[in-house]
Protein backbone atom coordinates (compact mmCIF):
# COMPACT_ATOMS: atom_id res chain seq x y z
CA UNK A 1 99.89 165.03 50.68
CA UNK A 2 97.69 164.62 47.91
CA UNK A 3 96.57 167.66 45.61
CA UNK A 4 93.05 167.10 43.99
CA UNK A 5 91.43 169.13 41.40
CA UNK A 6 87.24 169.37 41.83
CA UNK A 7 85.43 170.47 39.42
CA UNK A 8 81.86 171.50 39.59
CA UNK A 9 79.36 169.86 37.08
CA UNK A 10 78.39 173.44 35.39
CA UNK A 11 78.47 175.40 32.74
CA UNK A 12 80.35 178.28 34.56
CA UNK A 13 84.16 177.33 35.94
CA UNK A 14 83.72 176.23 39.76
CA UNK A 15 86.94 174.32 41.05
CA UNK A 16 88.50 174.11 44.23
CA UNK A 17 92.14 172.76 44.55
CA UNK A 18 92.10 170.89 48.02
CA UNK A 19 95.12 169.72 49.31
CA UNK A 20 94.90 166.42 51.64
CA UNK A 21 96.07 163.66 53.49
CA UNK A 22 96.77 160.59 51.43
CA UNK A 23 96.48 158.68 54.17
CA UNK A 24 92.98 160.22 54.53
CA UNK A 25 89.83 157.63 53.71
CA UNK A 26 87.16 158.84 51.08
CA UNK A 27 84.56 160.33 54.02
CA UNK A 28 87.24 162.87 55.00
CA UNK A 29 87.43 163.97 51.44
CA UNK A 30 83.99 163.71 51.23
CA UNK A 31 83.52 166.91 54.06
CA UNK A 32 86.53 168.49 52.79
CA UNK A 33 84.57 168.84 49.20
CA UNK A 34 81.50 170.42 50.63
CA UNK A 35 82.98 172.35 52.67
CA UNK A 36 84.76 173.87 50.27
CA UNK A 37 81.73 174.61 48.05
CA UNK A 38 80.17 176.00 50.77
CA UNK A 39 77.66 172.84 51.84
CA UNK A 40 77.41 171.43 55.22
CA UNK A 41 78.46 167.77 54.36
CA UNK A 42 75.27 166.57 56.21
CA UNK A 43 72.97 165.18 52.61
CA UNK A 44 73.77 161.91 51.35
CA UNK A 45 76.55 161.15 48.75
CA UNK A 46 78.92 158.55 46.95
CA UNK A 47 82.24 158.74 44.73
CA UNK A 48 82.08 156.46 41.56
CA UNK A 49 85.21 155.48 40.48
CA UNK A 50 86.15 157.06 37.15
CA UNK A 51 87.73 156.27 33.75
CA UNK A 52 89.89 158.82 31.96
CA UNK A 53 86.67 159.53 29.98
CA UNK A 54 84.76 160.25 33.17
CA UNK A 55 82.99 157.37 32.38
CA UNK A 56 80.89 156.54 35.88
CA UNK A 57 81.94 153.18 37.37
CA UNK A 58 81.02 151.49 40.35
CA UNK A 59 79.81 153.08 43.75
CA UNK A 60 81.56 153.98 47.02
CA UNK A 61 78.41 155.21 49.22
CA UNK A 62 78.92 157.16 52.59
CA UNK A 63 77.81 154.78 54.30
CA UNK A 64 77.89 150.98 53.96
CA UNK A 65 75.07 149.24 52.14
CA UNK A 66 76.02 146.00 51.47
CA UNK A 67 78.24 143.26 53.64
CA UNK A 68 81.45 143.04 51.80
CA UNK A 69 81.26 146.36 49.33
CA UNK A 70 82.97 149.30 49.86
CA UNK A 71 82.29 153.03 51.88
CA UNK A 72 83.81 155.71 52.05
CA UNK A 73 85.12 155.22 55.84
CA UNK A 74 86.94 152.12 54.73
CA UNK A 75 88.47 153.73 51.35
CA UNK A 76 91.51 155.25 51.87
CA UNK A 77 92.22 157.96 49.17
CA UNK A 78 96.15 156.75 48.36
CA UNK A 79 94.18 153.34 47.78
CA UNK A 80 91.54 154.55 45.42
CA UNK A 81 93.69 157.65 43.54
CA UNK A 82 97.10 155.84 43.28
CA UNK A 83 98.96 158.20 40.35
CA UNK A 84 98.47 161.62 38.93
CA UNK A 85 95.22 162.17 36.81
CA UNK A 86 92.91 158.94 38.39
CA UNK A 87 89.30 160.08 38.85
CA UNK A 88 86.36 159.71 40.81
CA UNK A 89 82.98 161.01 40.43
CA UNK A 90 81.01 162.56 43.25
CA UNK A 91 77.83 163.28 43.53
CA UNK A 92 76.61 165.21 46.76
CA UNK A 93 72.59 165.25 47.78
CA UNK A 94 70.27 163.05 45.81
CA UNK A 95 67.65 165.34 46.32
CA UNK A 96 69.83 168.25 43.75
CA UNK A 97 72.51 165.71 42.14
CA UNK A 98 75.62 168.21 43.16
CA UNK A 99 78.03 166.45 40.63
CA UNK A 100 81.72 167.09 40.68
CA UNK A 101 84.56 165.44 39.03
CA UNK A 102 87.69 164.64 41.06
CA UNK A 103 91.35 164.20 40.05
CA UNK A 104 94.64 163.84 41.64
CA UNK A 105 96.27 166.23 40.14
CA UNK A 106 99.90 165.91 42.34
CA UNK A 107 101.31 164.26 44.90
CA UNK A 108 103.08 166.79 47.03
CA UNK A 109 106.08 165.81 49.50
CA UNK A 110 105.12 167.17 52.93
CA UNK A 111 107.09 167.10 56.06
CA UNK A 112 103.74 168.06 58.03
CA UNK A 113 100.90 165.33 57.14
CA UNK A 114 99.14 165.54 60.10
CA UNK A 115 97.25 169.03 58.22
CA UNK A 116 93.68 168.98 57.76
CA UNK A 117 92.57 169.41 54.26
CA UNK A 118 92.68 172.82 52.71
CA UNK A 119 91.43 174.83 50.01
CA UNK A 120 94.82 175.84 48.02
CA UNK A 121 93.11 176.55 45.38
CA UNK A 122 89.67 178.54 44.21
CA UNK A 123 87.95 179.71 40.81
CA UNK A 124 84.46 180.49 40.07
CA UNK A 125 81.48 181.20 42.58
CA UNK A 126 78.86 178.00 43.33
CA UNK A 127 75.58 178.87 41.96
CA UNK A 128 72.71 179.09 44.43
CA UNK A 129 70.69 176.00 42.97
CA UNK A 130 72.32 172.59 41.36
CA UNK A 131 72.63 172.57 37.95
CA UNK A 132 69.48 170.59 36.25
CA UNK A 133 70.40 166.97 34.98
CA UNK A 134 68.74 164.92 32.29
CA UNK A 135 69.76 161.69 32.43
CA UNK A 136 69.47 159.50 28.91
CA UNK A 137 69.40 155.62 28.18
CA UNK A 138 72.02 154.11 27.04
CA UNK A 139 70.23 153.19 23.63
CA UNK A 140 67.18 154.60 22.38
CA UNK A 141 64.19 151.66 22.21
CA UNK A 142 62.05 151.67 19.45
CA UNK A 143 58.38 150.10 19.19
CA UNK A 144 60.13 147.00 17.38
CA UNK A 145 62.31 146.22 20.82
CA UNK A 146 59.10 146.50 23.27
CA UNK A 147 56.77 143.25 23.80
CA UNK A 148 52.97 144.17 23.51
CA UNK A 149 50.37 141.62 24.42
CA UNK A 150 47.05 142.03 23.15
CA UNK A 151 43.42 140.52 24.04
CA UNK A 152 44.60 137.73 21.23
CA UNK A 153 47.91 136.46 22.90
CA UNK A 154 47.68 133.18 25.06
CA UNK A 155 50.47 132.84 27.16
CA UNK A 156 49.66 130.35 29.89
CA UNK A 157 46.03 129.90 29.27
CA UNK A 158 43.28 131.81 27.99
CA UNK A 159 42.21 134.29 30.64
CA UNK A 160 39.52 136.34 28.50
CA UNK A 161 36.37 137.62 30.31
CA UNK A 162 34.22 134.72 29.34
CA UNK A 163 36.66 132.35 30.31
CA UNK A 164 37.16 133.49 34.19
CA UNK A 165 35.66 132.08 36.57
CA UNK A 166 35.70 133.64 39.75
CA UNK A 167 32.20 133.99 41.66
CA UNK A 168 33.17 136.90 42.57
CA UNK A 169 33.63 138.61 39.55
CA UNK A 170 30.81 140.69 37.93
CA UNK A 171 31.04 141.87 34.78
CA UNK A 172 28.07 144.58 35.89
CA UNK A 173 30.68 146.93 37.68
């Protein structure tokens, strides 16, 4: 049985301890996660696998997207959290951008793992609206890094007014 810590993306403490199957893929995890915070299970949502910075990394959606990549009914959790303290990132309705980090936090010996997941542990109360996100480049751009054409530039011809030649084209409108 795998122990997992999830942590609501707030400023407030909101973290369930949910203790589940190993064995389990990502999708079961997936419902076990909202409904523990209290959500139906029924929006849209991925896990992103996770540095030990929380640093996002690539996508395991709900469903599958692309031939060949990943979902979370084909990723088992014992495959994807393999020792205390790996991460993944989940984010739960696109619409509100629920985000929640998730870590193995111990992997407990059961003689029973037939057990649905369960909420062993629970702090904090989810607030009634998703926390707002702001989302910010990588790197700042500055005028210098942007490409401006002007009436001047000739890329692959001169296409100023005088030079166009369409008959349909009147200059009156």
């Amino acid at each position: 049985m795998y122990k997992i810590r999830v942590i609501l993306d707030t400023e407030e403490d909101v973290i369930r301890d949910i203790i589940i199957d190993g064995n389990a893929n990502l999708e079961q995890l997936h419902f076990a996660i909202a409904k523990a915070f209290g959500f139906n299970g029924q929006e849209m949502a991925s896990f992103y696998k996770a540095d030990n910075q929380w640093n996002q990394g690539d996508e395991i959606p709900l469903f599958e997207m692309e031939e060949d990549k990943p979902s979370m009914q084909t990723c088992v959790i014992n495959k994807k959290l393999t020792k205390k303290h790996d991460k993944l990132i989940y984010v739960y309705d696109f619409l509100e951008m629920w985000t929640f980090f998730v870590e193995l936090i111990d992997i407990v010996k059961s003689t029973n793992e037939n057990i649905e997941a369960i909420v062993v542990g629970s702090v904090g109360k989810v607030p009634k609206k998703a926390p707002k996100r702001e989302f910010k480049s990588e790197s700042k751009k500055n005028e210098d890094d942007l490409i401006f054409f002007n009436d001047e530039d000739d890329v692959d011809g001169d296409y100023s007014d005088e030079n166009y030649d369409d008959p349909y084209y009147d200059d009156e409108y």
